[in-house]
Protein backbone atom coordinates (compact mmCIF):
# COMPACT_ATOMS: atom_id res chain seq x y z
CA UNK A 1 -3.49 -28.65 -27.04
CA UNK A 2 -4.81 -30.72 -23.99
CA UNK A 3 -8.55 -30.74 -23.27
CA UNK A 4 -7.60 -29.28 -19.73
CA UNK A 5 -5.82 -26.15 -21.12
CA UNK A 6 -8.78 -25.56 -23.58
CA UNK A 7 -10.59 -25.72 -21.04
CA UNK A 8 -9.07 -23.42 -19.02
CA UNK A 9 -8.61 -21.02 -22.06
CA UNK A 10 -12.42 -20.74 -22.60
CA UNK A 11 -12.99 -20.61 -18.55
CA UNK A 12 -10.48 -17.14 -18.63
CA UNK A 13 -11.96 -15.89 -22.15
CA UNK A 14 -15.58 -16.45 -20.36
CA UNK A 15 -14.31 -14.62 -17.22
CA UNK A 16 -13.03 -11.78 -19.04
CA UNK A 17 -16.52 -11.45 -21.10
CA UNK A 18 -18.31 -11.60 -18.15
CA UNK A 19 -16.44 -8.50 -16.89
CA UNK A 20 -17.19 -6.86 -19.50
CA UNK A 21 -21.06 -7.23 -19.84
CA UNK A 22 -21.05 -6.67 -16.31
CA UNK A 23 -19.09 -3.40 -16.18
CA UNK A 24 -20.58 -0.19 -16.10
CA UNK A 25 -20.35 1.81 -19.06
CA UNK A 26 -21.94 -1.02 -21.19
CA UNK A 27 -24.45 -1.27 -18.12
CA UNK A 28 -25.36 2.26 -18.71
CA UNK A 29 -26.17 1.50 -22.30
CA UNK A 30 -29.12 0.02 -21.40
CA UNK A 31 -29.92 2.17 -18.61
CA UNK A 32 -32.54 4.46 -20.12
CA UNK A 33 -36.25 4.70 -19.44
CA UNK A 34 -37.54 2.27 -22.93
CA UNK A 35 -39.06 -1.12 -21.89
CA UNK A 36 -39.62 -4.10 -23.66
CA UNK A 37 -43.25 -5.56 -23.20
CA UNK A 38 -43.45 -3.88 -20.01
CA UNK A 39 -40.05 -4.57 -18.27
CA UNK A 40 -37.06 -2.06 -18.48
CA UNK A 41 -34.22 -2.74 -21.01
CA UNK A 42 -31.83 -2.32 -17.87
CA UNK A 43 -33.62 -5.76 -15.96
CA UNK A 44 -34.05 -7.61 -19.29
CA UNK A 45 -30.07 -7.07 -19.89
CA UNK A 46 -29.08 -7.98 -16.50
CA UNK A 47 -31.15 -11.41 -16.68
CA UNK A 48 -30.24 -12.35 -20.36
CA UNK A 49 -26.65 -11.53 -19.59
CA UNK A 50 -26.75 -13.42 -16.15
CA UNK A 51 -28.23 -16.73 -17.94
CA UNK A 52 -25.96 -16.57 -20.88
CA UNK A 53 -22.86 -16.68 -18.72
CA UNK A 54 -24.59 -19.36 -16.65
CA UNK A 55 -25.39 -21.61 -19.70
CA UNK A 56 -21.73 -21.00 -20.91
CA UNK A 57 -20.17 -22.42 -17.65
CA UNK A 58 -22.42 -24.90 -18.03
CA UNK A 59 -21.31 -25.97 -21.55
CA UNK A 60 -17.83 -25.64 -20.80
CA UNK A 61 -18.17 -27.95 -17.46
CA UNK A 62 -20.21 -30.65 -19.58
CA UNK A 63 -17.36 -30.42 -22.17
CA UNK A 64 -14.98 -30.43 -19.88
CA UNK A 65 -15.79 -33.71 -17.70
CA UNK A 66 -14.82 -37.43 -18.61
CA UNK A 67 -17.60 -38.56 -20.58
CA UNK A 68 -18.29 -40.95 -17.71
CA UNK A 69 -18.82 -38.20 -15.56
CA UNK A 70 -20.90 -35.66 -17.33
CA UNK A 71 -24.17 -37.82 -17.28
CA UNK A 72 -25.67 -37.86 -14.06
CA UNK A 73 -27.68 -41.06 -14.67
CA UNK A 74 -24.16 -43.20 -15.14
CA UNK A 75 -22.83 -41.77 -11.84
CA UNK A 76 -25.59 -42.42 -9.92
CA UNK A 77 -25.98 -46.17 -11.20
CA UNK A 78 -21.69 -46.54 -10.69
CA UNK A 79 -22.61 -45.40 -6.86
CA UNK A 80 -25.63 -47.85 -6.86
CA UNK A 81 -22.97 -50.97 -8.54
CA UNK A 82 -20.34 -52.01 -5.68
CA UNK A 83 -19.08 -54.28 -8.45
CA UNK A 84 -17.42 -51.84 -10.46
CA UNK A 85 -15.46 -50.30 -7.31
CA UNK A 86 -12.26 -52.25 -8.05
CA UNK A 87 -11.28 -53.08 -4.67
């Protein structure tokens, strides 16, 4: 397998999770009237679901980039370089 249709494997399978933590009967789970230190198991759920998807995109984008292009600090310093433009 290429690194593009990994890639695109783990964007669906991320996708389809998301979905699913998203969807209503698992939302209702967590829709009762406990709280943890203060804040409703319903908003704490939401948030910890809402940055866990976020933080997967955002491994699966690092993973999935050149390794030239997934650190910023190389990009910016091949912008600053008119050298390295091969023209």
């Amino acid at each position: 397998m290429n690194r593009a249709s990994i890639t695109r494997e783990r964007s669906v399978a991320l996708l389809i999770a998301g979905l699913l933590l998203f969807n209503p009967p698992l939302l209702l789970v967590f829709a009762g009237d406990s709280s943890l230190f203060g804040a409703p198991l319903s908003f704490l759920y939401l948030f910890a679901a809402w940055a866990g998807v976020i933080l997967l995109v955002a491994v699966i984008a690092r993973r999935s980039a050149p390794p030239g292009e997934a650190d910023p600090q190389s990009r910016q310093q091949a912008a600053n370089d008119p050298g390295q433009s091969g023209g």
